[in-house]
N, C-alpha and C. Protein backbone atom coordinates (compact mmCIF):
# COMPACT_ATOMS: atom_id res chain seq x y z
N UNK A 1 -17.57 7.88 11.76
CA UNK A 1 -16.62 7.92 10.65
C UNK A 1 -15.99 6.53 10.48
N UNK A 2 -15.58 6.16 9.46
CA UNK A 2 -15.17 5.37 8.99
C UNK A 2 -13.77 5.44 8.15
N UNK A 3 -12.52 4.66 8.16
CA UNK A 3 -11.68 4.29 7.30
C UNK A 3 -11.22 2.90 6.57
N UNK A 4 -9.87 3.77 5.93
CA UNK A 4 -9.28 3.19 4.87
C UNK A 4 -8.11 3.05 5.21
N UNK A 5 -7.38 2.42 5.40
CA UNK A 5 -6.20 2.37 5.71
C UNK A 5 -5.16 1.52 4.46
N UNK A 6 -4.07 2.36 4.33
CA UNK A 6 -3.01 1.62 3.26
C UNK A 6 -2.01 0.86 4.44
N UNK A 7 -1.45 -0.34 2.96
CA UNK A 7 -0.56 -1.04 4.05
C UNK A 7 1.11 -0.48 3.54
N UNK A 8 1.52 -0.86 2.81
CA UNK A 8 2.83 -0.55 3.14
C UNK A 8 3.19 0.87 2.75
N UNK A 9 4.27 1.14 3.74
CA UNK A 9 4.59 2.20 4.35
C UNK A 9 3.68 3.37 5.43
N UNK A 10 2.80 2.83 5.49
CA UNK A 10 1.54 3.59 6.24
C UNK A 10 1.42 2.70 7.32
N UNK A 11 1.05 1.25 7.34
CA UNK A 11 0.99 0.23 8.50
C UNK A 11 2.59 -0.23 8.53
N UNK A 12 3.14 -0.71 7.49
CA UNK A 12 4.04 -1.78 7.36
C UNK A 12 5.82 -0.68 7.15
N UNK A 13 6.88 -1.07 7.14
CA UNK A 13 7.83 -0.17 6.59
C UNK A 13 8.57 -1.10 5.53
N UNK A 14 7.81 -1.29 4.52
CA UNK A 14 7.61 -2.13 3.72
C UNK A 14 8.38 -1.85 2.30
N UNK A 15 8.42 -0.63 2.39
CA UNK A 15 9.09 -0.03 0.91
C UNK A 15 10.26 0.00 0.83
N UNK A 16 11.30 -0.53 1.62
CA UNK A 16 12.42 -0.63 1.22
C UNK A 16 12.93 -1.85 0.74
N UNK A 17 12.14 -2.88 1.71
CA UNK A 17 12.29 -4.04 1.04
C UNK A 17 11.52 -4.63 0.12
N UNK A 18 10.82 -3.88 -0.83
CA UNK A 18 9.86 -3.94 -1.92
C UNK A 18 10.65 -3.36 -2.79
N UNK A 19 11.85 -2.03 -2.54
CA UNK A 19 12.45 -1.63 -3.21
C UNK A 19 13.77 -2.03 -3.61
N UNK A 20 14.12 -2.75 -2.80
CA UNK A 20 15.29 -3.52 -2.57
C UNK A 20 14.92 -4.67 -3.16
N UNK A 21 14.13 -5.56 -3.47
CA UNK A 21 14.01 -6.94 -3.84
C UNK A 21 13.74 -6.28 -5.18
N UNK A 22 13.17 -4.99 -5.59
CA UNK A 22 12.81 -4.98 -7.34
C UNK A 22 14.25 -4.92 -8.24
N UNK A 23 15.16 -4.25 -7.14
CA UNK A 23 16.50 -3.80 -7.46
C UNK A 23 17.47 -4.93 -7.41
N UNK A 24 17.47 -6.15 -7.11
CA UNK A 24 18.26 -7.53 -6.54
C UNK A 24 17.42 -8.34 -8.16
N UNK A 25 16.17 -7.74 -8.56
CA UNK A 25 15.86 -8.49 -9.79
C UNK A 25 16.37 -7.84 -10.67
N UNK A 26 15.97 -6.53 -11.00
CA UNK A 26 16.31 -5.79 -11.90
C UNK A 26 17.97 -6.34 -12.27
N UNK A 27 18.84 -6.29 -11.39
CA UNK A 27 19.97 -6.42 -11.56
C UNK A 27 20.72 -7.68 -12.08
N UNK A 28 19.93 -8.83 -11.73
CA UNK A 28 19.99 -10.19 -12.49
C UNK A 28 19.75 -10.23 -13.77
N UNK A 29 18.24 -9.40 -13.99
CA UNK A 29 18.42 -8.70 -15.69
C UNK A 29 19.27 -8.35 -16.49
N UNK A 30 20.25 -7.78 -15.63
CA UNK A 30 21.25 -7.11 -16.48
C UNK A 30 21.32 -5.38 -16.23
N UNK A 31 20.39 -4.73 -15.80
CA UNK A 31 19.61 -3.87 -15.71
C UNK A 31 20.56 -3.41 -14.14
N UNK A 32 21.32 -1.83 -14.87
CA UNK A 32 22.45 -1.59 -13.65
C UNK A 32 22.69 -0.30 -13.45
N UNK A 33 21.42 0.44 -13.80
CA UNK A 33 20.99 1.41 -13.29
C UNK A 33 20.69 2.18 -11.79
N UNK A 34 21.26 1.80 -10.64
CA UNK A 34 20.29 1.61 -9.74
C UNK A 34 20.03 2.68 -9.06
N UNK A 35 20.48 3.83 -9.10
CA UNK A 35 20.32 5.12 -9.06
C UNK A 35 18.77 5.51 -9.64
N UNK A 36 18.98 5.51 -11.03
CA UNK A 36 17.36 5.82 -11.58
C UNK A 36 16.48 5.30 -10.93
N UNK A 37 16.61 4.01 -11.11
CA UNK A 37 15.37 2.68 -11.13
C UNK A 37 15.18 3.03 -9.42
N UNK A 38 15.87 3.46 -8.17
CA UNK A 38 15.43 3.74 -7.26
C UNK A 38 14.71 4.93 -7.30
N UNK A 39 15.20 5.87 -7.56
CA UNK A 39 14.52 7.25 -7.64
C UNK A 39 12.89 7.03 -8.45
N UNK A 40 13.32 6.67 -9.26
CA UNK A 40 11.64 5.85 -9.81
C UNK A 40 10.52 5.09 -9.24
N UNK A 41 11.39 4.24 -8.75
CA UNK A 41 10.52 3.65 -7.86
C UNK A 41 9.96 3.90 -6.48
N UNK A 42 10.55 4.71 -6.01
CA UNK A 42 10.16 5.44 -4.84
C UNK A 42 9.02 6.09 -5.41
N UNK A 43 8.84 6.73 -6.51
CA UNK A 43 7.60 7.73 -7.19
C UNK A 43 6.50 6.50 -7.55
N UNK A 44 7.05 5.49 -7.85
CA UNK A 44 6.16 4.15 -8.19
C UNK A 44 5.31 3.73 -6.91
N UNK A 45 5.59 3.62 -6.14
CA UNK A 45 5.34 2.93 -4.88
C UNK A 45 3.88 3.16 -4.61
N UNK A 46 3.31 2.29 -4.23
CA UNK A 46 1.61 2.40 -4.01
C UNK A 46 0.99 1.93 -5.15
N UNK A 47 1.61 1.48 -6.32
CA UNK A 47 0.91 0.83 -7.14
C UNK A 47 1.05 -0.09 -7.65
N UNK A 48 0.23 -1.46 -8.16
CA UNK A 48 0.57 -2.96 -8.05
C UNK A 48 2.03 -3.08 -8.68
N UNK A 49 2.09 -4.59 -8.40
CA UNK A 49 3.78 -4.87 -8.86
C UNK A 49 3.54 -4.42 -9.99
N UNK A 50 2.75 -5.39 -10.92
CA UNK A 50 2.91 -5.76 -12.16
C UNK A 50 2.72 -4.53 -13.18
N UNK A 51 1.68 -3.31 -12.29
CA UNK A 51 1.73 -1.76 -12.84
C UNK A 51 3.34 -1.19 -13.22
N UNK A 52 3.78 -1.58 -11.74
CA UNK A 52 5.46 -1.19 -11.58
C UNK A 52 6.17 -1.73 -12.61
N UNK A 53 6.28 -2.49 -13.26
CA UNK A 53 7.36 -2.89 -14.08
C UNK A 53 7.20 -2.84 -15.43
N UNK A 54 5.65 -2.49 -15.42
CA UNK A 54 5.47 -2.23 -17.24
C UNK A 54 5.83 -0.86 -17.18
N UNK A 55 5.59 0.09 -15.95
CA UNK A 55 5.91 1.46 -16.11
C UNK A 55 7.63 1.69 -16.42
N UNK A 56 8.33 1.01 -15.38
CA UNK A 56 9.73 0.83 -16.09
C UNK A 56 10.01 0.46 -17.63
N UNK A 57 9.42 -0.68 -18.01
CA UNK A 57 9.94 -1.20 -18.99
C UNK A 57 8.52 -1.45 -19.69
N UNK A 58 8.20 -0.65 -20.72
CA UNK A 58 6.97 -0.52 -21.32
C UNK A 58 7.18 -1.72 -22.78
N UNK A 59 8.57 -2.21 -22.78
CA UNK A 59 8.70 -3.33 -24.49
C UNK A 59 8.47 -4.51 -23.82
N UNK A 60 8.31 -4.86 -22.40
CA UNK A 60 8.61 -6.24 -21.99
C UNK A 60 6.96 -6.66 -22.46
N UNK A 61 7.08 -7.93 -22.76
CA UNK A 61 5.84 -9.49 -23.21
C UNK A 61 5.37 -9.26 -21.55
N UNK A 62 3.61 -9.81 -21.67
CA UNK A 62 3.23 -10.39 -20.39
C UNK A 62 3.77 -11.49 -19.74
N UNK A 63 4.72 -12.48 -20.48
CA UNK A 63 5.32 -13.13 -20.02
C UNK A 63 6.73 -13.01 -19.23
N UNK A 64 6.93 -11.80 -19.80
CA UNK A 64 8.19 -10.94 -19.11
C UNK A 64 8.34 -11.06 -17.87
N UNK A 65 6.79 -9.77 -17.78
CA UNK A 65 6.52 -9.36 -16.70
C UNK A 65 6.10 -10.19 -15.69
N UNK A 66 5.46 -11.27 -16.27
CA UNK A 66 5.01 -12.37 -15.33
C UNK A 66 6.21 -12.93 -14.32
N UNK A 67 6.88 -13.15 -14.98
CA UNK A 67 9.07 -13.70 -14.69
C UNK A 67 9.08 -13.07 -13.72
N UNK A 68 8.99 -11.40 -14.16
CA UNK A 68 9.79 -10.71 -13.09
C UNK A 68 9.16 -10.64 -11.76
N UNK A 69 7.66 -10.73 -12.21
CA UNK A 69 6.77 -10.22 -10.98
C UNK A 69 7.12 -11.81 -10.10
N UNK A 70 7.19 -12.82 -10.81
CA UNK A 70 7.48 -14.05 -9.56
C UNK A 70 8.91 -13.84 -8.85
N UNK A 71 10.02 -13.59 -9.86
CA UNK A 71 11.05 -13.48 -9.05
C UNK A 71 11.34 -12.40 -7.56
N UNK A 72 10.19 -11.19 -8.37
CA UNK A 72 10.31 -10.67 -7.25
C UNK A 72 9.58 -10.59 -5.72
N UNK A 73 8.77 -11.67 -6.07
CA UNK A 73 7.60 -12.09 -5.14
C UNK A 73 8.52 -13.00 -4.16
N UNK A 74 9.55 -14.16 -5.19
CA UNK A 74 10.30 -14.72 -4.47
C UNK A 74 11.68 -14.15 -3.53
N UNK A 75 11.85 -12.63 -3.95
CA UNK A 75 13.24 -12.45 -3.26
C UNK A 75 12.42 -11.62 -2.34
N UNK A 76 10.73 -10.73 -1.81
CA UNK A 76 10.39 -10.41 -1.27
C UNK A 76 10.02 -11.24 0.25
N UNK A 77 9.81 -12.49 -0.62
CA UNK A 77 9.50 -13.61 0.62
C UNK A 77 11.07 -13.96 1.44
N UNK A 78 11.59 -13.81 1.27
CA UNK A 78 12.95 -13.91 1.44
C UNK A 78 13.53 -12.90 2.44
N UNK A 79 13.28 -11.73 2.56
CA UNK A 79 13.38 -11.06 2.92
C UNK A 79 12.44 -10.20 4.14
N UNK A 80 11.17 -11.31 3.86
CA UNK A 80 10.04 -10.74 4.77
C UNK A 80 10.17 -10.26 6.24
N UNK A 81 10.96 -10.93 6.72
CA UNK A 81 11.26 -10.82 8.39
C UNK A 81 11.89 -9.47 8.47
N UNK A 82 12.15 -8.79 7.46
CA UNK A 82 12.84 -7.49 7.71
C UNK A 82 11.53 -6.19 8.01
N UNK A 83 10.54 -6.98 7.70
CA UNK A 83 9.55 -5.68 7.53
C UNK A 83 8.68 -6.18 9.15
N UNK A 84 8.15 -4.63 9.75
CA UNK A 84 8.11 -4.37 11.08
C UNK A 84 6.68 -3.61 10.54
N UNK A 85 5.66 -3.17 12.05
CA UNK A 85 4.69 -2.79 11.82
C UNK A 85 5.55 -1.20 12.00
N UNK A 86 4.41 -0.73 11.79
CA UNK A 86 5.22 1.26 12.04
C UNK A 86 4.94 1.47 13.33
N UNK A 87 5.52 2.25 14.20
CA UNK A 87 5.64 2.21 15.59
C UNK A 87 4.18 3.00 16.03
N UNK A 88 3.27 2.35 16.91
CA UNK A 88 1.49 2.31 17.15
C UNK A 88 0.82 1.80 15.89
N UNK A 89 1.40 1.20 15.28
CA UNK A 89 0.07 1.66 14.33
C UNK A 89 -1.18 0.07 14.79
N UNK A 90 -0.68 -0.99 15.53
CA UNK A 90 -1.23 -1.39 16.26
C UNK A 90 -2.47 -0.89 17.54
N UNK A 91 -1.69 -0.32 18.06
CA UNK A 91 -2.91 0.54 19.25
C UNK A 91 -3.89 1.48 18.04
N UNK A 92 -3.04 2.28 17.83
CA UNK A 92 -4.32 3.49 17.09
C UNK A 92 -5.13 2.65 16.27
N UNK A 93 -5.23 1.09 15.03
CA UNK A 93 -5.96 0.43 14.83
C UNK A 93 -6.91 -0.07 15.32
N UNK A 94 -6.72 -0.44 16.62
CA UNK A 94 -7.89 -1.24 17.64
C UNK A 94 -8.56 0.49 18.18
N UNK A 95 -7.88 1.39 18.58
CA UNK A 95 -8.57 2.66 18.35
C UNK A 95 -9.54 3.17 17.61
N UNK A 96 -8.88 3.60 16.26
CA UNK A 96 -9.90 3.34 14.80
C UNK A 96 -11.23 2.56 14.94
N UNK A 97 -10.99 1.30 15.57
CA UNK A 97 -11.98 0.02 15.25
C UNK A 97 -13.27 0.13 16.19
N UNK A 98 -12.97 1.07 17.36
CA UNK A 98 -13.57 1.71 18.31
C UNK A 98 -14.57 2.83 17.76
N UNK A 99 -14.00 3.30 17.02
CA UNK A 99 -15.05 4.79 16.24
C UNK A 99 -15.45 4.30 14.92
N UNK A 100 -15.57 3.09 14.25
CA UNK A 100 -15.76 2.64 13.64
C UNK A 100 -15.30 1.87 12.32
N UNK A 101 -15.48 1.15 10.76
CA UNK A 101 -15.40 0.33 10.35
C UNK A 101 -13.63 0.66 9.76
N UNK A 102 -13.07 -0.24 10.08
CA UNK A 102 -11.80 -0.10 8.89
C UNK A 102 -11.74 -1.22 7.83
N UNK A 103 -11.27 -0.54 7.02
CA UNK A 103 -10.81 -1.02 5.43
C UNK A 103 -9.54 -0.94 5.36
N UNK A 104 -8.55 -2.12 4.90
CA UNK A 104 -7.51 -1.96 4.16
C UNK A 104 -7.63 -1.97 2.74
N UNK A 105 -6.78 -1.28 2.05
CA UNK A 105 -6.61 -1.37 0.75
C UNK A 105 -5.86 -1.01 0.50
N UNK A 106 -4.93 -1.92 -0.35
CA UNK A 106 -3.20 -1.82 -0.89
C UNK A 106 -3.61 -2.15 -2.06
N UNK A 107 -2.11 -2.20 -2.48
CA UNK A 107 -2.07 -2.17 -4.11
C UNK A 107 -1.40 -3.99 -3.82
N UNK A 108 -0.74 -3.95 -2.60
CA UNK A 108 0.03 -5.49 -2.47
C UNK A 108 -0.97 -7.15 -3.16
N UNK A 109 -0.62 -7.69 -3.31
CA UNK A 109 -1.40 -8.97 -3.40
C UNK A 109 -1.93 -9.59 -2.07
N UNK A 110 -2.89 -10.73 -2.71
CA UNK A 110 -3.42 -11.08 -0.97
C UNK A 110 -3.10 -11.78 -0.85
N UNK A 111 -2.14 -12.71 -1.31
CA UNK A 111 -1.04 -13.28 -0.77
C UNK A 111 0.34 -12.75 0.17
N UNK A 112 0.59 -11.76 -0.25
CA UNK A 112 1.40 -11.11 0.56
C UNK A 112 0.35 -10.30 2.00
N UNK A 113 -0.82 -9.98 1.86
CA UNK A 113 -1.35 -9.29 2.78
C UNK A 113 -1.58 -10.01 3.77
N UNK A 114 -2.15 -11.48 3.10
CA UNK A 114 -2.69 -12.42 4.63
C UNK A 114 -0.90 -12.94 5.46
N UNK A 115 0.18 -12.83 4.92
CA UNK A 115 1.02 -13.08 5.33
C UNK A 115 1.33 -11.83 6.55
N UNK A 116 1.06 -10.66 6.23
CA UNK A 116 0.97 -9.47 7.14
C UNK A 116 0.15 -9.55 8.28
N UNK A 117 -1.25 -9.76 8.01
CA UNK A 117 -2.13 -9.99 8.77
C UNK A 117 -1.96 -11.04 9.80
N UNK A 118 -1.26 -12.37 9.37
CA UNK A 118 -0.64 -13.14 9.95
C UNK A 118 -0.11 -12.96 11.22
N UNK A 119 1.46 -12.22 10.52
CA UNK A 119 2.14 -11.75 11.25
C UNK A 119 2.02 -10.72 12.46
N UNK A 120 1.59 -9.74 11.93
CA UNK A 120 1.06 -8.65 13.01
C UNK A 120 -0.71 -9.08 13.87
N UNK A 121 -1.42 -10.11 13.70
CA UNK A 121 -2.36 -10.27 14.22
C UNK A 121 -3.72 -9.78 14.08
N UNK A 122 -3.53 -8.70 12.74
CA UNK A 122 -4.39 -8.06 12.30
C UNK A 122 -5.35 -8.39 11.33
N UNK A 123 -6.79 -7.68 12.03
CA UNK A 123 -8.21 -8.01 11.88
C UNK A 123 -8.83 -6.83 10.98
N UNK A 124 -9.76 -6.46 9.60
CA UNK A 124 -10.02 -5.70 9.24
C UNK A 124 -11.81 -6.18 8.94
N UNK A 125 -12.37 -5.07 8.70
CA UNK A 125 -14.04 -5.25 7.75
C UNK A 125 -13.90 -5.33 7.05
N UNK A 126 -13.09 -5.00 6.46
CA UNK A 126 -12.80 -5.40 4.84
C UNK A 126 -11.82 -5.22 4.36
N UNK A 127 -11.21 -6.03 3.48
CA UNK A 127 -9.62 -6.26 2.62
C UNK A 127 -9.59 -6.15 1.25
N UNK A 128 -9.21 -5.17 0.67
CA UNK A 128 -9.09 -5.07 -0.49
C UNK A 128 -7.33 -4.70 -1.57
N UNK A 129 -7.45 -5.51 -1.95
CA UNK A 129 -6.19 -6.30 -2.60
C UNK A 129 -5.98 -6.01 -4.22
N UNK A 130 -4.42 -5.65 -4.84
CA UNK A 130 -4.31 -5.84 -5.91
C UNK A 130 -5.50 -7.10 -6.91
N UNK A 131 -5.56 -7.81 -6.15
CA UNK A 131 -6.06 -9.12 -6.84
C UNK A 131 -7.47 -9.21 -6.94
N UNK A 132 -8.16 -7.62 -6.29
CA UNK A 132 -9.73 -8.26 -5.85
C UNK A 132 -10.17 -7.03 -6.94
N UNK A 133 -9.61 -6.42 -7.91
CA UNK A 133 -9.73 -5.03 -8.81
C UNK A 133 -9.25 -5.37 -9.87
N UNK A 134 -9.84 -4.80 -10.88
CA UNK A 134 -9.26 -4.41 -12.38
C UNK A 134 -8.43 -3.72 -12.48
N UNK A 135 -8.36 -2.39 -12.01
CA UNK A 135 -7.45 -1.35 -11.92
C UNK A 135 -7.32 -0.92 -10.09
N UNK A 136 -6.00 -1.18 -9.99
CA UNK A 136 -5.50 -0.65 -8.63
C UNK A 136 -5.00 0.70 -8.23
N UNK A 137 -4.84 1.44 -7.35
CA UNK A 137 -4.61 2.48 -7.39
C UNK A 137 -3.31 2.73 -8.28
N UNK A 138 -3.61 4.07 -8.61
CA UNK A 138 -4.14 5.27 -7.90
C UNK A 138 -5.93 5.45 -8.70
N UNK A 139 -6.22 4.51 -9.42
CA UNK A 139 -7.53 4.16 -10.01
C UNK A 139 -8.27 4.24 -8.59
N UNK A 140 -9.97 5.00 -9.06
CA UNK A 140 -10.64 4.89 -7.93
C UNK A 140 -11.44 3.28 -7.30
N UNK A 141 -10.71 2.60 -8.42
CA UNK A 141 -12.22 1.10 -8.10
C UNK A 141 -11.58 0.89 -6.95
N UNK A 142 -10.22 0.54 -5.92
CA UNK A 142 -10.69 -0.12 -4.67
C UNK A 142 -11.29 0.63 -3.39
N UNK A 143 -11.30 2.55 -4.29
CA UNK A 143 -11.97 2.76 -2.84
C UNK A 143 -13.64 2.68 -2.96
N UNK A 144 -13.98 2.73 -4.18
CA UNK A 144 -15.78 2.56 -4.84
C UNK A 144 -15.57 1.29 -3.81
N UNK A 145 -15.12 0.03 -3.90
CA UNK A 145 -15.55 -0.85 -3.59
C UNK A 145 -16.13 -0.54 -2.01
N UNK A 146 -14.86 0.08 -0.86
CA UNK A 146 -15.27 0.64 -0.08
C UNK A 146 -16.36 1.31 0.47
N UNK A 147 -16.38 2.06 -0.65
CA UNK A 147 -17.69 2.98 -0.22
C UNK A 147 -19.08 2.12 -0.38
N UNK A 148 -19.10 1.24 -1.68
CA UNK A 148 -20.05 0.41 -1.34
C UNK A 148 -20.70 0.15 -0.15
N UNK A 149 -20.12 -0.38 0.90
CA UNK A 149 -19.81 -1.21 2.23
C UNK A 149 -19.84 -0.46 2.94
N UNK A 150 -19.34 1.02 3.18
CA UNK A 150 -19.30 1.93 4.04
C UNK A 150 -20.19 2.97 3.95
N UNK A 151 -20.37 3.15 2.72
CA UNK A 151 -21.12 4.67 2.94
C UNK A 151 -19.41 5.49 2.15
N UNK A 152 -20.11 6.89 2.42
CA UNK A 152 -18.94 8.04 1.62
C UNK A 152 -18.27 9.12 2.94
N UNK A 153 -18.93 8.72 4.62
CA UNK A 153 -18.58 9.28 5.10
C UNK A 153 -16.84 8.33 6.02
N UNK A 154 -15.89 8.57 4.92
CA UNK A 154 -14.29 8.08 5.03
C UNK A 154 -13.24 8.93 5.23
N UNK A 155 -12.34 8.75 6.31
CA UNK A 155 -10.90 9.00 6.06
C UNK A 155 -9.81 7.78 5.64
N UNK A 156 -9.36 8.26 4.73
CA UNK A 156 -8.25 7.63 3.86
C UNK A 156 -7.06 8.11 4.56
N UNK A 157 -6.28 6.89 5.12
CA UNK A 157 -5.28 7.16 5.36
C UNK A 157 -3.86 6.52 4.72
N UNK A 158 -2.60 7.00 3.73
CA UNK A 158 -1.89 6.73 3.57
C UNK A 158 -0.85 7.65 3.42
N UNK A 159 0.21 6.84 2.38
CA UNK A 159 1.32 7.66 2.48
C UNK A 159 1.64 7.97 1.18
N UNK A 160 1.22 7.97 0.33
CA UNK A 160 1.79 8.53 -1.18
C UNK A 160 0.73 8.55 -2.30
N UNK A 161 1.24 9.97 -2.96
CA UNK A 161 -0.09 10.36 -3.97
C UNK A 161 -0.66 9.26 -4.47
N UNK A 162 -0.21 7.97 -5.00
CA UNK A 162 -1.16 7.04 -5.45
C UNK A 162 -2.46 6.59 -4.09
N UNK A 163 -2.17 7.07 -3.03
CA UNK A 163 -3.46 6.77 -1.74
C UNK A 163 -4.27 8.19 -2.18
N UNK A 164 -3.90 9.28 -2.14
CA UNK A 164 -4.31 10.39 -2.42
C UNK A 164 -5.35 10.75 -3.37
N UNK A 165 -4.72 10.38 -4.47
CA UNK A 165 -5.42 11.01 -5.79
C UNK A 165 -6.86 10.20 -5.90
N UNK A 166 -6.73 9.38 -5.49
CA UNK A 166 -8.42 8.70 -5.68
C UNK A 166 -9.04 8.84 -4.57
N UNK A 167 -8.91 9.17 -3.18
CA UNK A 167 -9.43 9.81 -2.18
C UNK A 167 -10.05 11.13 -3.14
N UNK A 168 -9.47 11.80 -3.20
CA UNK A 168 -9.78 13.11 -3.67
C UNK A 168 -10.47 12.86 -4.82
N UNK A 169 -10.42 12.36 -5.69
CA UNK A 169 -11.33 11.70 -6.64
C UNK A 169 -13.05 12.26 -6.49
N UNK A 170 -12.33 11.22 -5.48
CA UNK A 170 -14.00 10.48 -4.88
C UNK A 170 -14.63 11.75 -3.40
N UNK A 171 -13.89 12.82 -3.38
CA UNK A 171 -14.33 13.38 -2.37
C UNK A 171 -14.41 13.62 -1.30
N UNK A 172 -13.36 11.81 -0.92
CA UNK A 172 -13.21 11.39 0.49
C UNK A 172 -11.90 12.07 1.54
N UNK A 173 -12.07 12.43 2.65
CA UNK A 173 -11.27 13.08 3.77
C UNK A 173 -9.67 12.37 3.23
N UNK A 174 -8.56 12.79 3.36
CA UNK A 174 -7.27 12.31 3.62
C UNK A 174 -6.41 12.46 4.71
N UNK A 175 -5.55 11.62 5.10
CA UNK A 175 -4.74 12.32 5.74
C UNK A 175 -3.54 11.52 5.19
N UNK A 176 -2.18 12.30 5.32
CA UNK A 176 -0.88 11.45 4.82
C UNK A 176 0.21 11.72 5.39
N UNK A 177 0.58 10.25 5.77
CA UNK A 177 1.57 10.52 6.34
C UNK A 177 3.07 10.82 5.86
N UNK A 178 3.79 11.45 6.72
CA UNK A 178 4.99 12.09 6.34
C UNK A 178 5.08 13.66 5.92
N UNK A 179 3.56 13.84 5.47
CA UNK A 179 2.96 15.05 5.86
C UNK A 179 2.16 16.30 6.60
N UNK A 180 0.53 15.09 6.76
CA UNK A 180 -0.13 15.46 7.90
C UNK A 180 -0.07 15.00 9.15
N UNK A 181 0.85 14.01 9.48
CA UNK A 181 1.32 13.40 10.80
C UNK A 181 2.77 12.45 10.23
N UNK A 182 3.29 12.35 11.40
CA UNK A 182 4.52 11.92 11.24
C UNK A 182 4.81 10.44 11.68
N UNK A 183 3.69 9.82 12.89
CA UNK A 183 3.61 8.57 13.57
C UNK A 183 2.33 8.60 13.69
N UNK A 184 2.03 7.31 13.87
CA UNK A 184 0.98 6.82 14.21
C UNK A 184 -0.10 7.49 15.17
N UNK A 185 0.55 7.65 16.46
CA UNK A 185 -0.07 8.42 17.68
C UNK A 185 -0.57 9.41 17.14
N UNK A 186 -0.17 10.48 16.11
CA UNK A 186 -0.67 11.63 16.20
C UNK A 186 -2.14 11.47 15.11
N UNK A 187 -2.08 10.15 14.70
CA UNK A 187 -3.19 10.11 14.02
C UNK A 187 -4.63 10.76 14.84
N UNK A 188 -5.41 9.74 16.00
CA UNK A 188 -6.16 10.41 16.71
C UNK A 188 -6.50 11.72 16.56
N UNK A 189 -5.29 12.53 17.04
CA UNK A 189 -5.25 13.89 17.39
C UNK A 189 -5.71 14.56 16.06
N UNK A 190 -5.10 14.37 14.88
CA UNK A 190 -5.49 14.45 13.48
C UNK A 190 -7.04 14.61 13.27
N UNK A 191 -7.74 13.31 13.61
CA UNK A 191 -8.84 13.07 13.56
C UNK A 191 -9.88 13.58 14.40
N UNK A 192 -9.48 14.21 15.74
CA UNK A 192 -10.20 15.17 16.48
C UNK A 192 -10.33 16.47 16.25
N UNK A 193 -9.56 17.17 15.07
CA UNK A 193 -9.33 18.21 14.24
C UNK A 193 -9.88 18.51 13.47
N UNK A 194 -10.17 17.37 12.49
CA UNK A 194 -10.60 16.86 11.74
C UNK A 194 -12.32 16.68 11.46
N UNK A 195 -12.98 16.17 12.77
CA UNK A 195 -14.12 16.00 12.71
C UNK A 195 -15.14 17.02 12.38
């Protein structure tokens, strides 16, 4: 067997300060909602920036969005040292890598990913990035790309219906967390269930 692994909030605990830096822009906008625009964006999450902010604000110019997506690239970098791996998800990876091929695929940029990879020391077969697709999830092209490379026998592992819905799409095993496991460790066990 083979996986897929998502990065933030599944590897990374990444969504708060993804949610927090959209909300530190938004608010320079003018834009002082922050009640909604969180509750929203929590439902947003897993799909590229630049998806994220036309879904908020469907009148803004590509140039708008372009603004916002740098500013918020810049108050994310800013903030980076706040984001931590999820507790194992180190061991159970080199685990994974043992029973065979892993794939990442986020909706993040690969600029922000090789900064992860960086950081945490992490090695994949393949990386697939907002930037390497036409359409990012919850669209099926970055897990096609996958399967290319792998074959169709996959578990997809993330944390929110945008990881989901194109797993299922495509046919492929899921598991999610916050649902079907709660930490990392119990992944394995998942997957011995599973088989």
């Amino acid at each position: 067997m083979n996986f897929i692994v998502d990065l933030d909030g599944t590897l990374i605990n990444s969504i708060p300060v993804h949610i927090d830096s959209f909300i530190r822009v938004f608010k320079r906008k003018g834009l002082d909602d922050e009640e909604r625009l969180r509750k929203k964006l929590k439902e947003l999450m897993g799909r590229p920036v630049k998806d994220i902010i036309k879904e908020l604000f469907s009148s803004l110019s590509e140039e708008e969005i372009e603004e916002i997506w740098k500013e918020k690239w810049e108050d994310t970098l800013k903030h980076f040292d706040e984001i931590e791996e999820m507790k194992g998800a180190t061991e159970v990876l080199n685990e994974l890598k043992k029973r065979g091929k892993v794939a990442l695929v986020t909706s993040s940029s690969r600029e922000f990913v090789e900064l992860v990879l960086k950081k945490f020391g992490w090695k994949f077969d393949l990386v697939v990035t907002s930037d390497d697709v036409e359409e990012g999830k919850p669209d099926t092209e970055p897990y096609e790309k996958v399967i290319e490379e792998f074959g169709r026998d996959i578990l997809v592992i993330g944390d929110t219906e945008n990881d989901e819905v194109p797993a299922k799409k495509l046919g492929l095993k899921f598991l999610r967390f916050g649902r079907d496991v709660r930490e990392w460790r119990e992944v394995l066990d998942f997957i011995k269930v599973k088989k």
